[in-house]
N, C-alpha and C. Protein backbone atom coordinates (compact mmCIF):
# COMPACT_ATOMS: atom_id res chain seq x y z
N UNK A 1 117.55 106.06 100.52
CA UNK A 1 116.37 105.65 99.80
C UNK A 1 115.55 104.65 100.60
N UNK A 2 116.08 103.67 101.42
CA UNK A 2 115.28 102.89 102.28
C UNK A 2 114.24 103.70 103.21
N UNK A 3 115.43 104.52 104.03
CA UNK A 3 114.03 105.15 104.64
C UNK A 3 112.95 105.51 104.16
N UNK A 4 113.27 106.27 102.81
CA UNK A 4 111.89 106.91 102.32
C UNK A 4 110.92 105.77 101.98
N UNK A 5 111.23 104.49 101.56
CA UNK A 5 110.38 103.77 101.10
C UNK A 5 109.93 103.00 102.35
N UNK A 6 110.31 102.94 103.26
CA UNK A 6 109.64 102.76 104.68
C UNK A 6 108.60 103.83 105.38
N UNK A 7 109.33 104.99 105.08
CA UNK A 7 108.32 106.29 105.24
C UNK A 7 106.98 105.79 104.69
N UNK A 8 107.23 105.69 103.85
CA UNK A 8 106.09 105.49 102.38
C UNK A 8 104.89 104.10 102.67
N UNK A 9 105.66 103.50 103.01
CA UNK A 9 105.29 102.20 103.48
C UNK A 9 104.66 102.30 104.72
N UNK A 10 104.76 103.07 105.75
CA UNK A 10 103.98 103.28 106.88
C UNK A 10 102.71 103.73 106.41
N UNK A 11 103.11 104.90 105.55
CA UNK A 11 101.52 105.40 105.52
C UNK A 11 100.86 104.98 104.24
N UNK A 12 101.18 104.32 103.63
CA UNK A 12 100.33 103.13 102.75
C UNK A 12 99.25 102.47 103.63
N UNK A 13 100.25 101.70 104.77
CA UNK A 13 99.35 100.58 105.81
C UNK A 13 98.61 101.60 106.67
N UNK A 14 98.89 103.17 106.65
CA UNK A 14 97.63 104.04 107.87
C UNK A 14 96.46 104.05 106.75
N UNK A 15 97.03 104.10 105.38
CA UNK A 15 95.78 104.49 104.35
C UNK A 15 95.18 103.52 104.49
N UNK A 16 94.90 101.82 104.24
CA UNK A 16 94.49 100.58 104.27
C UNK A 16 93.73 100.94 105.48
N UNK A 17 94.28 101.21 106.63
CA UNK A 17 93.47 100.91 108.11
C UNK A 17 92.70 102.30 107.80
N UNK A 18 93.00 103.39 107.42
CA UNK A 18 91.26 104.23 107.43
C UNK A 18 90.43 103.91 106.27
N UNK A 19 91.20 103.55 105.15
CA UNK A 19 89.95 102.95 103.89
C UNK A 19 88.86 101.90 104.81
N UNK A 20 89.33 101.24 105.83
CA UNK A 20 88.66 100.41 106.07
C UNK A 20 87.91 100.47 107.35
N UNK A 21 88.30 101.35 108.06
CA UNK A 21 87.17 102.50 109.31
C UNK A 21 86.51 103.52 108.27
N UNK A 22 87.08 104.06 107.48
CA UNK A 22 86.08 105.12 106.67
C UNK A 22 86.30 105.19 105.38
N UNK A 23 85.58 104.27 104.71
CA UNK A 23 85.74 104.00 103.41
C UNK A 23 85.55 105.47 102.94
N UNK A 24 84.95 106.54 102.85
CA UNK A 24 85.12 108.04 101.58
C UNK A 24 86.56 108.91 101.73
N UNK A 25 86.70 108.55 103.32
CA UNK A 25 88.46 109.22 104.34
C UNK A 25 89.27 108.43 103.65
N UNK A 26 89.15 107.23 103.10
CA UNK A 26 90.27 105.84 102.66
C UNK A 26 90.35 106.34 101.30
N UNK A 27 89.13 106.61 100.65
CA UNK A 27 89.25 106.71 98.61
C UNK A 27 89.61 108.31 99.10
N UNK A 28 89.53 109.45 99.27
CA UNK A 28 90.54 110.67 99.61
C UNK A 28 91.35 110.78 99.61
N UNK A 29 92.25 110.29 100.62
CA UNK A 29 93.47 109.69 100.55
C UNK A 29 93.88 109.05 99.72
N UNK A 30 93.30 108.05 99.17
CA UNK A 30 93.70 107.32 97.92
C UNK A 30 94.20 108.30 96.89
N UNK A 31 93.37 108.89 96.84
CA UNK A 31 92.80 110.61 95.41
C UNK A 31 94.72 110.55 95.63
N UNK A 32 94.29 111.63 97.11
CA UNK A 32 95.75 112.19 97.33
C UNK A 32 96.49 111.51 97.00
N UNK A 33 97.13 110.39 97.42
CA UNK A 33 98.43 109.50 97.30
C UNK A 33 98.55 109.16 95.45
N UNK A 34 97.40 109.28 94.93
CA UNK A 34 97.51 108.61 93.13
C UNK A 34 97.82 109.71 92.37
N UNK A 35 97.61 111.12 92.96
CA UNK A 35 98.45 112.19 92.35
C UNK A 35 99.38 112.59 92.51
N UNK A 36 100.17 112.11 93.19
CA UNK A 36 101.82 111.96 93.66
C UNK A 36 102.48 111.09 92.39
N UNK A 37 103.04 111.48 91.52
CA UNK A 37 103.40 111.02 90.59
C UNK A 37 104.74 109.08 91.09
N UNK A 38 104.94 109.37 92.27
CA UNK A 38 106.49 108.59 92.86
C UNK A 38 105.26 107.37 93.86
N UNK A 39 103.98 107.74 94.28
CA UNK A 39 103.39 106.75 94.78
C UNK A 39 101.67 106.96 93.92
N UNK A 40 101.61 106.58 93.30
CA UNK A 40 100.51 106.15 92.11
C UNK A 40 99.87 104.82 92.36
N UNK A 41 100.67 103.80 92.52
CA UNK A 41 100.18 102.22 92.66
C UNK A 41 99.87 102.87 93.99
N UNK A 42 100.12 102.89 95.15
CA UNK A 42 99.98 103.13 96.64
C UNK A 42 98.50 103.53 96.43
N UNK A 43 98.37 104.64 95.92
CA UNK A 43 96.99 105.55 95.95
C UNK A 43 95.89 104.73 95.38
N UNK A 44 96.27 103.78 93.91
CA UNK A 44 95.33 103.18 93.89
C UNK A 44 94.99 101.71 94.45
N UNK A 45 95.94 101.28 94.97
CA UNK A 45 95.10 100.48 96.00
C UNK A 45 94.02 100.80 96.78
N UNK A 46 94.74 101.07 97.33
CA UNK A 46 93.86 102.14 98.55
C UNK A 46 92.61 102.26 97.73
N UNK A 47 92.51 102.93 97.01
CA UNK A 47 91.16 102.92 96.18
C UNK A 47 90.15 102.19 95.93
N UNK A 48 90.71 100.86 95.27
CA UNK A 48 90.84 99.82 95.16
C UNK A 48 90.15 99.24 96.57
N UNK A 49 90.70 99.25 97.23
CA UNK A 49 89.91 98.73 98.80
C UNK A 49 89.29 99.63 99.19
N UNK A 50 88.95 100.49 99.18
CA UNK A 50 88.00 101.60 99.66
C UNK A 50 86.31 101.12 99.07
N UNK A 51 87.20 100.99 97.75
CA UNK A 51 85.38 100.43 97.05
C UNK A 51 85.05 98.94 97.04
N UNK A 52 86.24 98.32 97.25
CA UNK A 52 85.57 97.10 97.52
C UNK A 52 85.50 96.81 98.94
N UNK A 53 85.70 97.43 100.21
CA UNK A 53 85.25 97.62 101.36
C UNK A 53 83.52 98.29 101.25
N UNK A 54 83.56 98.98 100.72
CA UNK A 54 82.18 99.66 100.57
C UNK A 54 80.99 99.02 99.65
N UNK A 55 81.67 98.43 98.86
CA UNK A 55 80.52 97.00 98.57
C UNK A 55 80.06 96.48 99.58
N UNK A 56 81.43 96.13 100.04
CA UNK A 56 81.08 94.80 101.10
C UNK A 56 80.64 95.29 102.71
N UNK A 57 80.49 96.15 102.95
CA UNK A 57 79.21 96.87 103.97
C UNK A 57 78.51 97.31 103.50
N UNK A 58 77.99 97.41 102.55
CA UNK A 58 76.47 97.90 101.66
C UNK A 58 76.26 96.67 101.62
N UNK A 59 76.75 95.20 101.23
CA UNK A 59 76.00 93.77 100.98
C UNK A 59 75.35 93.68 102.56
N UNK A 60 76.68 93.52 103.24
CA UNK A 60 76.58 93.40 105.11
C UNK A 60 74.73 94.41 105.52
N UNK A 61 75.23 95.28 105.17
CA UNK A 61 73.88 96.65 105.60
C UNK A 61 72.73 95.70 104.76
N UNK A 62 72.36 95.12 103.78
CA UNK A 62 71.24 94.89 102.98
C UNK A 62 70.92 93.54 103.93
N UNK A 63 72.09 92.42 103.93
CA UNK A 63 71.57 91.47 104.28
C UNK A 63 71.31 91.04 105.99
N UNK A 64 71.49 92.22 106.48
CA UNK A 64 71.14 92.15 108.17
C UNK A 64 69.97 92.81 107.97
N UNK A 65 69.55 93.84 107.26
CA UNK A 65 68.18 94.30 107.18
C UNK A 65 67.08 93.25 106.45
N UNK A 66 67.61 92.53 105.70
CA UNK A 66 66.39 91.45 105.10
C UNK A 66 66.48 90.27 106.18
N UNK A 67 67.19 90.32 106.91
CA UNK A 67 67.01 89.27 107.85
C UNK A 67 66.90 89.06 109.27
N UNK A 68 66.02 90.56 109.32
CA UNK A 68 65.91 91.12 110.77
C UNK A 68 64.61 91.45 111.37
């Protein structure tokens, strides 16, 4: 059982690092991982940071354009 939850645990932290190079690739994945009945919390993190990554380069994108 360790391994698997290390398994699991790797690609939690690959989901985090593309939610956050490609926030729509990050909430996808998210999708995927939250319909897995055994990793549900996993998926919605990921989610979870996908959209609040994507706030927060839509604020970034608005406020370099009003101040440029």
């Amino acid at each position: 059982m360790d391994k698997k939850f290390g398994f699991w645990k790797k690609w939690f932290w690959i989901g985090l690092a593309v939610a956050t190079l490609n926030v729509m690739a990050g909430f996808v994945y998210g999708i995927a991982l939250a319909l897995e009945s055994s990793h549900k919390k996993e998926g919605i993190a990921i989610i979870v940071w996908s959209i609040i990554w994507g706030i927060i380069l839509f604020g970034l994108s608005y406020w370099i354009k009003m101040y440029r």
